[in-house]
Structures are given as C-alpha cells and as structure tokens.
C-alpha atoms as a PDB file:
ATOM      1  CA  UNK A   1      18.959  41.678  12.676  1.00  0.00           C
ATOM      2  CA  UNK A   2      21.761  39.259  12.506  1.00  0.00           C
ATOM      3  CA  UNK A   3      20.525  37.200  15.248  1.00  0.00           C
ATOM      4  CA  UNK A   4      17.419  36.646  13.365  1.00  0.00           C
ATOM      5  CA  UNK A   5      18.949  36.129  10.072  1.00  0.00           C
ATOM      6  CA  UNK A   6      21.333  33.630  11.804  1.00  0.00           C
ATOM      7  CA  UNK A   7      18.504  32.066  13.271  1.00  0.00           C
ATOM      8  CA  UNK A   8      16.617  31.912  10.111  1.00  0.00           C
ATOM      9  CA  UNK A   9      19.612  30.216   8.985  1.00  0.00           C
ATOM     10  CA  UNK A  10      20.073  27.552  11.699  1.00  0.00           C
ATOM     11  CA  UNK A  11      16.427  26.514  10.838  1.00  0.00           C
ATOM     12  CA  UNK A  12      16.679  26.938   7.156  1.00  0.00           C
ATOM     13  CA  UNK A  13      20.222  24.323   7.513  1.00  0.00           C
ATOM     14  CA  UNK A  14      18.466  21.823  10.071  1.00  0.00           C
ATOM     15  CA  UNK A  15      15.480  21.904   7.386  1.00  0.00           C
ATOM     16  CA  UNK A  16      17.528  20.704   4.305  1.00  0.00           C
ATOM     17  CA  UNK A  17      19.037  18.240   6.317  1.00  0.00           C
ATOM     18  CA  UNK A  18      15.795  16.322   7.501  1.00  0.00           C
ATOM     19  CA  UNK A  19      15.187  16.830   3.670  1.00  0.00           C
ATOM     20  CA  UNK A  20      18.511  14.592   2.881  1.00  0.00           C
ATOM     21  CA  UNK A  21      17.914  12.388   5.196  1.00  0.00           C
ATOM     22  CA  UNK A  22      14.253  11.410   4.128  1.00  0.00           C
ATOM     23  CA  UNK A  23      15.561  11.670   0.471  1.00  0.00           C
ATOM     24  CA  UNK A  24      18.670   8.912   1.094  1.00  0.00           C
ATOM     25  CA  UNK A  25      16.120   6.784   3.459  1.00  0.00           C
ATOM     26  CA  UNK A  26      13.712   7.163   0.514  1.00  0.00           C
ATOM     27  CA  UNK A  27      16.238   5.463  -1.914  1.00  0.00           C
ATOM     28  CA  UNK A  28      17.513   3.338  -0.023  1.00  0.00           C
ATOM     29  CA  UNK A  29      14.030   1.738   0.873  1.00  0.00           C
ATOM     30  CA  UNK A  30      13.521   1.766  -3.364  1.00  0.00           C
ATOM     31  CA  UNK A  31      17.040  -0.288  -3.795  1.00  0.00           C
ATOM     32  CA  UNK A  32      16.119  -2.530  -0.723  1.00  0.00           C
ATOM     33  CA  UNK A  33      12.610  -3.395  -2.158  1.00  0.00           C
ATOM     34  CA  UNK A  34      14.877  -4.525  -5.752  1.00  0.00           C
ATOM     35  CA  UNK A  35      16.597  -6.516  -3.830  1.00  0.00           C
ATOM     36  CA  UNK A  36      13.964  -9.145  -2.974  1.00  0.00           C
ATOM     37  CA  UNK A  37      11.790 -11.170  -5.701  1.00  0.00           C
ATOM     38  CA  UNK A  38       8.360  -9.073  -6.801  1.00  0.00           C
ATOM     39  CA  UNK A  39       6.014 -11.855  -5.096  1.00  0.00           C
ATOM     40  CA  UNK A  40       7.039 -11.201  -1.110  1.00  0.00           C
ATOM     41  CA  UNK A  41       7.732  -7.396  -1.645  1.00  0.00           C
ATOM     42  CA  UNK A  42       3.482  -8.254  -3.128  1.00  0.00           C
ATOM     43  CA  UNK A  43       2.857 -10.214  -0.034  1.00  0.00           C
ATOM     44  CA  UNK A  44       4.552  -7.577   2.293  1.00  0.00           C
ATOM     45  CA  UNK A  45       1.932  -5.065   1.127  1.00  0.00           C
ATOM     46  CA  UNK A  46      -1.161  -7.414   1.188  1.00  0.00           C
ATOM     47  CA  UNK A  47      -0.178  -8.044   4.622  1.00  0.00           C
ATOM     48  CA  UNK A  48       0.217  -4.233   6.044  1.00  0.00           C
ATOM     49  CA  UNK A  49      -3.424  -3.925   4.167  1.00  0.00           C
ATOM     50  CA  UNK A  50      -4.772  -6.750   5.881  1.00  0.00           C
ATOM     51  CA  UNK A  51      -3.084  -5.826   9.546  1.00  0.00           C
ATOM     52  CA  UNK A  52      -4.968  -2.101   8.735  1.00  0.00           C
ATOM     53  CA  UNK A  53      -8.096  -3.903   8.288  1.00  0.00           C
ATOM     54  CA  UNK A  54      -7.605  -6.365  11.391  1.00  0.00           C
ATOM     55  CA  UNK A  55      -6.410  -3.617  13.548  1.00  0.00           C
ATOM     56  CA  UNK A  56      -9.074  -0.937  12.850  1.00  0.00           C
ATOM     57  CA  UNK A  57     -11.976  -3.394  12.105  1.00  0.00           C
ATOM     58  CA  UNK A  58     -12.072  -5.873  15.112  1.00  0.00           C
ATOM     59  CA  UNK A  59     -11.305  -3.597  17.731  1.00  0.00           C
ATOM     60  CA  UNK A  60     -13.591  -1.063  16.954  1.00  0.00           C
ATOM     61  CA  UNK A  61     -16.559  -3.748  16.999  1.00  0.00           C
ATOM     62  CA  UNK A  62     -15.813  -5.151  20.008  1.00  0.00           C
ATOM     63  CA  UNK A  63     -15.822  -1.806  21.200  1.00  0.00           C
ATOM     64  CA  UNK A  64     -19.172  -1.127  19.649  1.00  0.00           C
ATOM     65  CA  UNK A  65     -20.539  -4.175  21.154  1.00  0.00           C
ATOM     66  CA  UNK A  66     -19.490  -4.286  24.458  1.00  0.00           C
ATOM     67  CA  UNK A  67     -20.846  -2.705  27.796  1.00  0.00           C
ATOM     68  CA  UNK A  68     -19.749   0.416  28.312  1.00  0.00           C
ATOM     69  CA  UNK A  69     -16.373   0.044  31.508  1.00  0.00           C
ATOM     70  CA  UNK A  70     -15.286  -2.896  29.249  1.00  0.00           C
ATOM     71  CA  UNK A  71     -15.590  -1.876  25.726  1.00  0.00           C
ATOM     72  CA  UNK A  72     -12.092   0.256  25.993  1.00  0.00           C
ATOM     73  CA  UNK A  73     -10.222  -1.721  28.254  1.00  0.00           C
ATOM     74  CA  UNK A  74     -10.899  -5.178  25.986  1.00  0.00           C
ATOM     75  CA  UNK A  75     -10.385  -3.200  22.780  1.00  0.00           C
ATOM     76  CA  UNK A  76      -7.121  -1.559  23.447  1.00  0.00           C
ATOM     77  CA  UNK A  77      -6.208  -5.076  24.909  1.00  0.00           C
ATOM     78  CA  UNK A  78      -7.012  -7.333  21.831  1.00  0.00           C
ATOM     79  CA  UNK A  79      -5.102  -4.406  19.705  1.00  0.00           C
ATOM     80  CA  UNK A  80      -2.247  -4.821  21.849  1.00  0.00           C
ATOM     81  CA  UNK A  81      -2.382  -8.497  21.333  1.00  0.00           C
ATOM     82  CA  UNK A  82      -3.080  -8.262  17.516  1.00  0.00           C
ATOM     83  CA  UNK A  83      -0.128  -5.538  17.398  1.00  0.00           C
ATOM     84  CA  UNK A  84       2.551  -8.188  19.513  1.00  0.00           C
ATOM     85  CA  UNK A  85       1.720 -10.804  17.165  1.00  0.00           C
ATOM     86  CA  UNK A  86       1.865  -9.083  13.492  1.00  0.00           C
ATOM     87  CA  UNK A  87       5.083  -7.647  14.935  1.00  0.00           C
ATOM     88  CA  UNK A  88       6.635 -11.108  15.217  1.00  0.00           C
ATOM     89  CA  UNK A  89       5.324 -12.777  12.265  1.00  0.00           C
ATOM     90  CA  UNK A  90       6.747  -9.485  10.426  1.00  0.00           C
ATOM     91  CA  UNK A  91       9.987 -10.344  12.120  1.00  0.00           C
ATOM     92  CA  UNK A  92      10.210 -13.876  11.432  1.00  0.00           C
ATOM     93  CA  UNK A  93       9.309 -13.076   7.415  1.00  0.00           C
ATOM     94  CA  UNK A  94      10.992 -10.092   6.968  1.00  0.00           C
ATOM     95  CA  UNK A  95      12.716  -9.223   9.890  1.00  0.00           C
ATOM     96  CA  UNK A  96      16.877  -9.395  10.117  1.00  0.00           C
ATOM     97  CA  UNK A  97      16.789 -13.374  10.670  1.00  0.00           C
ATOM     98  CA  UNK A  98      13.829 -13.851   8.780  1.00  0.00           C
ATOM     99  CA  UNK A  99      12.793 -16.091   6.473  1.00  0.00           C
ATOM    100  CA  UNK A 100      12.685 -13.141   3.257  1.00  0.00           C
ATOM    101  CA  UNK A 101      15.396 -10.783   5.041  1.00  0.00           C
ATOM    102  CA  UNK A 102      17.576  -8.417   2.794  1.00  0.00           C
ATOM    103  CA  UNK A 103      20.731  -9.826   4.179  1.00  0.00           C
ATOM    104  CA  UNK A 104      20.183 -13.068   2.603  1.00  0.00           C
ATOM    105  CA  UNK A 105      19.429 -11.600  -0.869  1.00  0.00           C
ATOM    106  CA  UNK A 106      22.138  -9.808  -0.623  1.00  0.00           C
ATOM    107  CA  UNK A 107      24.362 -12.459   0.250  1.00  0.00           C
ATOM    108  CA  UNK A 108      23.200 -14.682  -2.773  1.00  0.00           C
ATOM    109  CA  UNK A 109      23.803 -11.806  -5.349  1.00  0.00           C
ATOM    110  CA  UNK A 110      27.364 -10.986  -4.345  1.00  0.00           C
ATOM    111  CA  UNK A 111      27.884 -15.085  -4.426  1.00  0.00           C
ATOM    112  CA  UNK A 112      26.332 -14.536  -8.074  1.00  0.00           C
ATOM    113  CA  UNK A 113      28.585 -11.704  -8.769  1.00  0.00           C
ATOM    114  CA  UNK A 114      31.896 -13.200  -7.581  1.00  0.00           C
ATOM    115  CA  UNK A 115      30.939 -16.726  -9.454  1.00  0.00           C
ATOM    116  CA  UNK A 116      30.555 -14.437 -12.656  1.00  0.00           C
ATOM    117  CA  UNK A 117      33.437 -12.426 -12.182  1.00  0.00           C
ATOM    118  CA  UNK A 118      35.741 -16.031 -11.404  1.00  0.00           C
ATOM    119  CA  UNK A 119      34.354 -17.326 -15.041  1.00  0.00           C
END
C-alpha cells in the first residue's frame, strides 16, 4: 500500500509541476506580448491565421487535383516549402535578431527607465 500511495504521489508531484511550468510560461508569454506595440503583436496573429489558411488550403488542393502517385509526394513537398519559408520570415520579424524582437523593446524601455530615473 505504500508503494502505491508513494507512487500516487510521484505522479501527483510531477503533475503540479507541468502545471507550474505551463502557468509561469503562460505569464511570461502575457508580459512578453506587453512588451511590443499592439499593431505587430495584431500582425503576428493575422499572419499565424493566414499561414493556417496557406498551409491547409493549397496543399490539400493540389492534392485533390493531382494524379493519384503524385498528389502526396507534391503536397507534402510544397508544405515543406511553405513551412521553411514562414519559418524564416517569422524569424527575421519576430525572431531573436528580428526586425520586432523582444530584446530590442526591452532594451529601449530600460534606456527609458534609466533616462527617467537620471532626471
């Protein structure tokens, strides 16, 4: 009986810890998107909707389309193409050197805070 109530709470401990951890990732996703202006955190979203669309849409008509031997070879190819490039334009907006990237927000509002703290 021991074994199984130690057991029980092994699980029960590993359980509240994912729990903590995808409650602190939670917030700090909240406080990053705070950091940035409202328009790209806008624009981020517009453009996950419209990689759904691209990445469901086009690659299941080709696949309705074409011949049968082709139609899954092309499709998962022109997915894996469509996938390689939204990763990299994500990347060069958003990504750690990107154009919109939290580190440079952050940057410019400790600058702010530090000018209006020497004032």
């Amino acid at each position: 009986m021991d074994k199984l109530k130690s057991r029980l709470d092994s699980h029960v401990e590993k359980t509240e810890n994912l729990v903590n951890y995808l409650l602190r990732k939670k917030k700090e996703n909240i406080q990053n998107s705070l950091v940035r202006p409202l328009y790209q955190e806008a624009l981020k979203s517009v453009f996950f909707v419209c990689i759904l669309l691209i990445d469901t849409l086009i690659p299941l008509d080709l696949f309705r389309v074409l011949p049968d031997p082709f139609n899954i070879i092309v499709s998962l190819g022109i997915l894996g193409l469509f996938v390689y490039a939204q990763v990299r334009f994500y990347n060069m907006l958003w990504g750690k050197k990107g154009r919109w990237s939290l580190d440079k927000y952050r940057n410019h509002s400790d600058e702010g805070n530090e000018q209006k703290e020497n004032s």
